[in-house]
Protein backbone atom coordinates (compact mmCIF):
# COMPACT_ATOMS: atom_id res chain seq x y z
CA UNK A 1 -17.82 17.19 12.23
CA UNK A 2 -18.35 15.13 9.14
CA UNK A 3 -18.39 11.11 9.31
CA UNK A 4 -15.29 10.06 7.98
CA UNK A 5 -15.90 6.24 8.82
CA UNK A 6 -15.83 3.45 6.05
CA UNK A 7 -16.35 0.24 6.11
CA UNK A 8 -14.19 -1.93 2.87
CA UNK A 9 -15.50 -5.29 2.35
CA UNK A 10 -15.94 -5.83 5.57
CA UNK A 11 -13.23 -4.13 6.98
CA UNK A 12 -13.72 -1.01 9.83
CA UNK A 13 -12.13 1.94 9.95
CA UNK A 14 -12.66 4.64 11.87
CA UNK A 15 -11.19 6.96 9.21
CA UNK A 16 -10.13 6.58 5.90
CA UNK A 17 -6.39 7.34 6.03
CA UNK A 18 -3.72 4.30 6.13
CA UNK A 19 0.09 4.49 6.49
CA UNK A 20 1.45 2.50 3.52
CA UNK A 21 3.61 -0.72 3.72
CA UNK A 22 7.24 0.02 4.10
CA UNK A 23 6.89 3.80 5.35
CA UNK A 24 6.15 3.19 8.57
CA UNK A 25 7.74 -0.07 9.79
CA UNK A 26 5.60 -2.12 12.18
CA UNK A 27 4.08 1.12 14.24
CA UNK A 28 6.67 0.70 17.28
CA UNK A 29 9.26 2.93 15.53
CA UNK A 30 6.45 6.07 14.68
CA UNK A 31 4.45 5.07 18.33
CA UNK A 32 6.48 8.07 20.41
CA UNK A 33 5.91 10.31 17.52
CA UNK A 34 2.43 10.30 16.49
CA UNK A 35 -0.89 8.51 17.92
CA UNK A 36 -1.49 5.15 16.23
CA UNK A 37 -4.87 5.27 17.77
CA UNK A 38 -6.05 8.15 15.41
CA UNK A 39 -5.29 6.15 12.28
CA UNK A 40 -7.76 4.57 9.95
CA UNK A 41 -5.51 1.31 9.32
CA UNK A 42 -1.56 0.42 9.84
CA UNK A 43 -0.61 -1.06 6.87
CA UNK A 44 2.67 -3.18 7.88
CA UNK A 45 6.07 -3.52 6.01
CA UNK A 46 5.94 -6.62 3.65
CA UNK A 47 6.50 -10.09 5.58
CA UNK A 48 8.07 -12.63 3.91
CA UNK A 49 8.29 -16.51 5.49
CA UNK A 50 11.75 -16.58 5.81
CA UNK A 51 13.80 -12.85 7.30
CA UNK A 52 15.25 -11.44 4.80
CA UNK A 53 18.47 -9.04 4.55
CA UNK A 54 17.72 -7.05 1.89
CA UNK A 55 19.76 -5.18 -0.66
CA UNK A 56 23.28 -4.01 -0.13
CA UNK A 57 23.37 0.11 0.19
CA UNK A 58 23.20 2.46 -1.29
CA UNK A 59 19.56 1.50 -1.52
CA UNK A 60 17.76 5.10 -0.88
CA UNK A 61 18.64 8.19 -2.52
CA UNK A 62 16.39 11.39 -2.59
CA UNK A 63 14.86 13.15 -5.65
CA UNK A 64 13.31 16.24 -7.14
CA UNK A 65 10.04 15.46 -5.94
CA UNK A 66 10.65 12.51 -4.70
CA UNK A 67 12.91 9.40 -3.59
CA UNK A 68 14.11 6.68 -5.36
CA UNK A 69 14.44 3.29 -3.08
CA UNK A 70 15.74 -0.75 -3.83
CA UNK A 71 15.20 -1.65 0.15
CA UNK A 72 15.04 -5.65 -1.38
CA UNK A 73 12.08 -6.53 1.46
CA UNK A 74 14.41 -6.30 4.24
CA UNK A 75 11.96 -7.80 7.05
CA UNK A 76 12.37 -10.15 10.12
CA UNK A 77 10.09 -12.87 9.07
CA UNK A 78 6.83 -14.29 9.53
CA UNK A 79 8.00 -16.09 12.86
CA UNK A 80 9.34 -13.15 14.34
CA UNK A 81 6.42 -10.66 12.83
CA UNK A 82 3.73 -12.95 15.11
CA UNK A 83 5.87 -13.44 18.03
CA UNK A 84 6.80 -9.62 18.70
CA UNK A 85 5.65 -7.34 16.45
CA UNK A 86 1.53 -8.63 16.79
CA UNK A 87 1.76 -8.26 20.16
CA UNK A 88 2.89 -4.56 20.37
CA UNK A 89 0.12 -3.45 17.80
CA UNK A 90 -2.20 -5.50 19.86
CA UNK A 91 -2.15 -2.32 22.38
CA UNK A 92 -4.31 -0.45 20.18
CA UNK A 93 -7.45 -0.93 18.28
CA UNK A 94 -6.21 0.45 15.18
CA UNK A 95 -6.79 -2.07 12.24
CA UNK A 96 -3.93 -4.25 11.09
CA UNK A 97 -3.44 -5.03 7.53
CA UNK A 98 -0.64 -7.48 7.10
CA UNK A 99 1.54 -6.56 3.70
CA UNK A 100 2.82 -9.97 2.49
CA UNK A 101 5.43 -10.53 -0.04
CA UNK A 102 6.55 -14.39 -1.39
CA UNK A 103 8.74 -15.36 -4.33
CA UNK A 104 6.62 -18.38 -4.93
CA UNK A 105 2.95 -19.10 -4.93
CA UNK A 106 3.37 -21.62 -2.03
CA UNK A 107 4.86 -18.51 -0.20
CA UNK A 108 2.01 -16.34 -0.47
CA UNK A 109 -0.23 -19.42 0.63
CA UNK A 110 1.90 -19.81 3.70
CA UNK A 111 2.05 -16.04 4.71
CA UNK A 112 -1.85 -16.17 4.08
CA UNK A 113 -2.98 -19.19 5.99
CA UNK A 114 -0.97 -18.98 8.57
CA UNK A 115 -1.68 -15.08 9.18
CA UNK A 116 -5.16 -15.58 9.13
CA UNK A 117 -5.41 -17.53 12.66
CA UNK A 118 -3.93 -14.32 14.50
CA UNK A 119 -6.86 -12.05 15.82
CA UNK A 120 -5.29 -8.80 15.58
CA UNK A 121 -4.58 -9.34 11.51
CA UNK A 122 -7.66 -7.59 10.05
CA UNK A 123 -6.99 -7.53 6.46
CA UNK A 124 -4.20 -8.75 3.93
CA UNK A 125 -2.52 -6.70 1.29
CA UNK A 126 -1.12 -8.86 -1.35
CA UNK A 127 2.16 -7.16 -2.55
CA UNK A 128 2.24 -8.59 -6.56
CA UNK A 129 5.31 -6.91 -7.20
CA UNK A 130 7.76 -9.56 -6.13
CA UNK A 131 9.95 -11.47 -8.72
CA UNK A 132 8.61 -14.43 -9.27
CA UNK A 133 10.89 -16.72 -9.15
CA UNK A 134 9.30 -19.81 -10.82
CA UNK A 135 8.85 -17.93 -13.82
CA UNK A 136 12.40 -16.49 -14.74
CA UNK A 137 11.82 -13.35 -11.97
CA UNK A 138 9.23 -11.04 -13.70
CA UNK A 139 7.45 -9.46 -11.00
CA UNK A 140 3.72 -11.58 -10.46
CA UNK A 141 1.80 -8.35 -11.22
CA UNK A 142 3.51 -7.40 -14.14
CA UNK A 143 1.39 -10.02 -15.81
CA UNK A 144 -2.46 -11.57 -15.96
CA UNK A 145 -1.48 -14.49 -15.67
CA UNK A 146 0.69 -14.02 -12.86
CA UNK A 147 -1.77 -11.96 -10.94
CA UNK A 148 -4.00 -14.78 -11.29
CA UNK A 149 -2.23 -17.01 -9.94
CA UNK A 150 -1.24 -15.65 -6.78
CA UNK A 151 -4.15 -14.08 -5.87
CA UNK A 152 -6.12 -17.17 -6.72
CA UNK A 153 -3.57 -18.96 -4.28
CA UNK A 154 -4.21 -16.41 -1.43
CA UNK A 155 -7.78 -16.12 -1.90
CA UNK A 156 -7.93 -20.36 -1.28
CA UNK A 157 -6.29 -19.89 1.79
CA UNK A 158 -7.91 -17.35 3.67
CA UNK A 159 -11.10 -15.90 4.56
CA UNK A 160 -10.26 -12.50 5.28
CA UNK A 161 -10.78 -9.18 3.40
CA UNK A 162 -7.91 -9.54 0.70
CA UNK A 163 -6.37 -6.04 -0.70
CA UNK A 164 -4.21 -6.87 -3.83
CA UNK A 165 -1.76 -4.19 -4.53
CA UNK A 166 -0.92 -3.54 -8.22
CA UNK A 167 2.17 -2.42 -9.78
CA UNK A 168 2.15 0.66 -12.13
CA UNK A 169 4.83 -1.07 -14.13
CA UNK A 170 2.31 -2.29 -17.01
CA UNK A 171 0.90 -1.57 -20.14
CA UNK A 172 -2.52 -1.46 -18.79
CA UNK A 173 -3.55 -1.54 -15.35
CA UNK A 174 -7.49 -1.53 -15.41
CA UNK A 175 -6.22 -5.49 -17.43
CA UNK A 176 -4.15 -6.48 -13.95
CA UNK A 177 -6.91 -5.09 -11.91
CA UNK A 178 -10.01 -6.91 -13.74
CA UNK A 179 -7.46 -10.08 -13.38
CA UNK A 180 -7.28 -9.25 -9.80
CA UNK A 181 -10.70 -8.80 -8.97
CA UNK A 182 -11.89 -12.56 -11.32
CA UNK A 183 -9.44 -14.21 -9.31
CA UNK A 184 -10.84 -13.23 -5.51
CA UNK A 185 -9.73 -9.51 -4.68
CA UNK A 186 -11.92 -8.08 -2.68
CA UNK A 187 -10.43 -4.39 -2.59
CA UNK A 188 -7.60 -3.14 -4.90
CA UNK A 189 -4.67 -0.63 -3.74
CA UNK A 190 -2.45 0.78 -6.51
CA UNK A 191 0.08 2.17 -6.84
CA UNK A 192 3.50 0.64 -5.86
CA UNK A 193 6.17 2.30 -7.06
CA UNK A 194 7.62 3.88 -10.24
CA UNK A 195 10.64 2.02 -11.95
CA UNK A 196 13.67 4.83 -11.87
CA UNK A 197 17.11 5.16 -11.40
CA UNK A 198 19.85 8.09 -10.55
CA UNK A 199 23.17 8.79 -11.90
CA UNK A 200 25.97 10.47 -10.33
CA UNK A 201 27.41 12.50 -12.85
CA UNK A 202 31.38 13.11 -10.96
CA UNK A 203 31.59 9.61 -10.93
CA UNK A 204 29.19 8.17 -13.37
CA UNK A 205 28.18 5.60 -11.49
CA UNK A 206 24.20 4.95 -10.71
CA UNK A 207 23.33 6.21 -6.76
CA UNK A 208 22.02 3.31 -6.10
CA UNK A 209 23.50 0.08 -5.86
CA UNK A 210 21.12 -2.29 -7.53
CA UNK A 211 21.06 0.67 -10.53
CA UNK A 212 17.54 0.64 -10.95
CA UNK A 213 14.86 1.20 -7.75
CA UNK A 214 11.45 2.02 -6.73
CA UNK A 215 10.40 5.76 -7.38
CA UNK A 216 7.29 7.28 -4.67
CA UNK A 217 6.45 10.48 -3.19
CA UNK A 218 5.05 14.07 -5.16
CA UNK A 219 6.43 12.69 -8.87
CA UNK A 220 4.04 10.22 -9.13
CA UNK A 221 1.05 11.42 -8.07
CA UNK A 222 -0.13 12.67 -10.96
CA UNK A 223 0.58 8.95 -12.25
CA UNK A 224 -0.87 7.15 -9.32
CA UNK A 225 -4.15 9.33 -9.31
CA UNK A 226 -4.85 8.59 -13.09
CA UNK A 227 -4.80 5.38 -12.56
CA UNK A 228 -6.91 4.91 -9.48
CA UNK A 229 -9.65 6.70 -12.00
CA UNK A 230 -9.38 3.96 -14.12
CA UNK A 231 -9.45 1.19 -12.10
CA UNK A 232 -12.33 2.88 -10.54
CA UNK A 233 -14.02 3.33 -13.65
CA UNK A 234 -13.42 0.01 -15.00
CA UNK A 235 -14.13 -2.27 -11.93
CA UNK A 236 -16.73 -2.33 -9.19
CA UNK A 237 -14.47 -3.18 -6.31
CA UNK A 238 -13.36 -0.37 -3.37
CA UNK A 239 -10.21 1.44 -4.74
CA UNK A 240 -7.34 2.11 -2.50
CA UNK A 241 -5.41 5.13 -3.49
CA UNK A 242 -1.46 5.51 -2.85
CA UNK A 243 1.15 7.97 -4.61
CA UNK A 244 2.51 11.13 -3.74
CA UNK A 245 -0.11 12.14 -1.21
CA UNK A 246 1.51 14.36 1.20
CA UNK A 247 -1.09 16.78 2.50
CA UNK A 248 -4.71 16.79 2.28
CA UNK A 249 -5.48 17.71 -0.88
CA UNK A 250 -3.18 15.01 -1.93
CA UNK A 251 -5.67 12.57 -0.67
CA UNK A 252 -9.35 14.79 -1.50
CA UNK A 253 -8.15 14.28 -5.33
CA UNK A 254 -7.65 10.70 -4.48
CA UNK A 255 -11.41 10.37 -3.50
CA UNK A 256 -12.83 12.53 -6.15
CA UNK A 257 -11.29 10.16 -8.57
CA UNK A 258 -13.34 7.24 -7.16
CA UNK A 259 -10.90 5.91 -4.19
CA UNK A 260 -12.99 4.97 -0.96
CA UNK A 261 -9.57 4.96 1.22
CA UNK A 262 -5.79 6.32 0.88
CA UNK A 263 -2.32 5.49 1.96
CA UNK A 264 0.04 8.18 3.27
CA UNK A 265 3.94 6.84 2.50
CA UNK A 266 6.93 8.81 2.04
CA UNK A 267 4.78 11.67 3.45
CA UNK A 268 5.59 10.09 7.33
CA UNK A 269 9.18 10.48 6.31
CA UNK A 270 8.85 14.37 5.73
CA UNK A 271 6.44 14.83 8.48
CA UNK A 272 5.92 12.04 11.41
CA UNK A 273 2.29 13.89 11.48
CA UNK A 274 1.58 13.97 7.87
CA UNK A 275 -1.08 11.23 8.48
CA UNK A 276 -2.79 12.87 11.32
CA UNK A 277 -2.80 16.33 9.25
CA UNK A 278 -4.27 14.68 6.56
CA UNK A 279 -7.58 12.78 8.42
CA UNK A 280 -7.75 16.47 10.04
CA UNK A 281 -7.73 18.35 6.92
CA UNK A 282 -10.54 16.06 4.94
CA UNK A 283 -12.68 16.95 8.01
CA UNK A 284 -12.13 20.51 7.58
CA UNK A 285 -13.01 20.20 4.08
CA UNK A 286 -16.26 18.29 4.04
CA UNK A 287 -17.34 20.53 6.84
CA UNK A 288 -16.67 23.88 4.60
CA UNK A 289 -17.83 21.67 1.76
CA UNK A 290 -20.95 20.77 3.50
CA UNK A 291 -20.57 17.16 3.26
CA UNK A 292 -21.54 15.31 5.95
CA UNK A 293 -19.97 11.70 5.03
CA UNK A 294 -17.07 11.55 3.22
CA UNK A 295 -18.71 9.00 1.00
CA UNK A 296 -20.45 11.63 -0.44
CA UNK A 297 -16.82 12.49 -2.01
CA UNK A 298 -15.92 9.17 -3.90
CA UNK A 299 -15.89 8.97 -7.58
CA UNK A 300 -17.74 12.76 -7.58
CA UNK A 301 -15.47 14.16 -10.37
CA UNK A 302 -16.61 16.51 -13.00
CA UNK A 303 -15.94 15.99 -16.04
């Protein structure tokens, strides 16, 4: 069997295959279903300080190709995430990369300091596509500047490997990424998701209720994996690739085009074992392929 172990700034993995932030809850709700112990990471839904409600439904409609969703963040806090969630994921030796979400760059420090004292909190993912609300609500990485400043902020108060995930909502993402990287990334994951909406055309009024929502799955693959080439081209930091990756051949592309790691999202909530069919099918590649480490794969596109 090939190697399929990677090591990203510091951070283990056993294999290369994540579940992505808001797919797959804290791990307790997919631990009956599927083996957390055969993932490369759990990525965990974004924690804000404070719990947070979320947005009113209809918040998740499905798609051609896709789902459209305006969930609003909807978490139980920082308090509660180290108090009962930690422990649980503390049963297994799968990495933990905590997703963090703020509205204010004294959030994000908060999330990060205080995170970064539990043991079982390997990594952080920065989620930039939050509103900021000291600047009028334009999401942090829709913008240099913003980017700047909260990674800058996170990257002051914590040691740990820091994952800053970009937004494909921009004019050009290899800019946000570069920003990303001067200001203390050490790994980048793109994308988030697509800005779309749905209209019901018997009662012409939008399917969802904030109108406009957050578009993932098969549609924007194409999308995601175009722009994990750039950033890959354009930056010499490891490349985490998320977008439509169901299966995988989803995820091979993913590496070809340069990314050392991948996130499986609205995959898990097609297949509870779309993750585990995916670390199984790379190894049945590289080993028909020849390729004994699957870092053999990154960034080998032909062009």
């Amino acid at each position: 069997m090939a190697d399929l172990s990677m090591e990203i700034a510091g951070l283990k993995l056993k294999n290369p295959v994540m579940v992505a932030s808001g797919t797959f809850g804290h791990g307790e709700e997919y631990s009956e279903l599927i083996d957390l112990r055969k993932l490369g990471a759990i990525v965990t839904k974004s924690i804000t300080v404070s719990p947070r409600e979320g947005n009113p439904p209809p918040r998740i409609v499905e798609t051609p190709a896709g789902m459209l969703n305006s969930i609003g963040l909807e978490n139980d806090g920082l308090k509660k995430f180290i108090e009962e969630h930690l422990p649980f994921l503390a049963k297994f030796k799968t990495p933990v990369i905590a997703n963090i979400a703020g509205e204010t760059q004294k959030e994000f420090e908060e999330l990060a300091s205080t995170l970064s004292k539990e043991r079982q909190v390997k990594a952080l993912e920065v989620n930039i596509s939050c509103p900021n609300v000291e600047h009028g609500g334009m999401q942090f990485g829709c913008s240099p500047v913003g980017t700047e400043e909260v990674v800058r902020a996170v990257r002051a108060a914590t040691d740990m490997p820091l994952i800053v995930k970009l937004s494909p909502n921009v004019t050009d993402i290899t800019e946000i990424a570069k920003k990303a990287k001067d200001s203390g990334a050490d790994v980048i994951s793109l994308i988030n998701t697509v800005m779309g909406m749905a209209i019901d055309a018997e009662t012409r009024r939008p399917r969802i209720n904030r109108i406009v929502a957050g578009l993932s799955g098969p549609a924007i693959k194409p999308i995601a994996l175009r722009m994990v080439w750039q950033v890959a081209q354009s930056i010499k930091l490891p490349v985490i690739g998320i977008g439509g990756i169901m299966n995988a051949r989803d995820a091979l592309e993913f590496f070809i085009a340069g990314a050392s790691a991948v996130q499986i999202g609205t995959a898990n909530f097609v297949d509870t074992q779309a993750s585990i069919k995916t670390i199984e099918g790379i190894n049945e590649y590289l080993d028909r392929k020849g390729i004994k480490d699957i870092k053999g794969l990154i960034g080998t596109l032909n062009k």
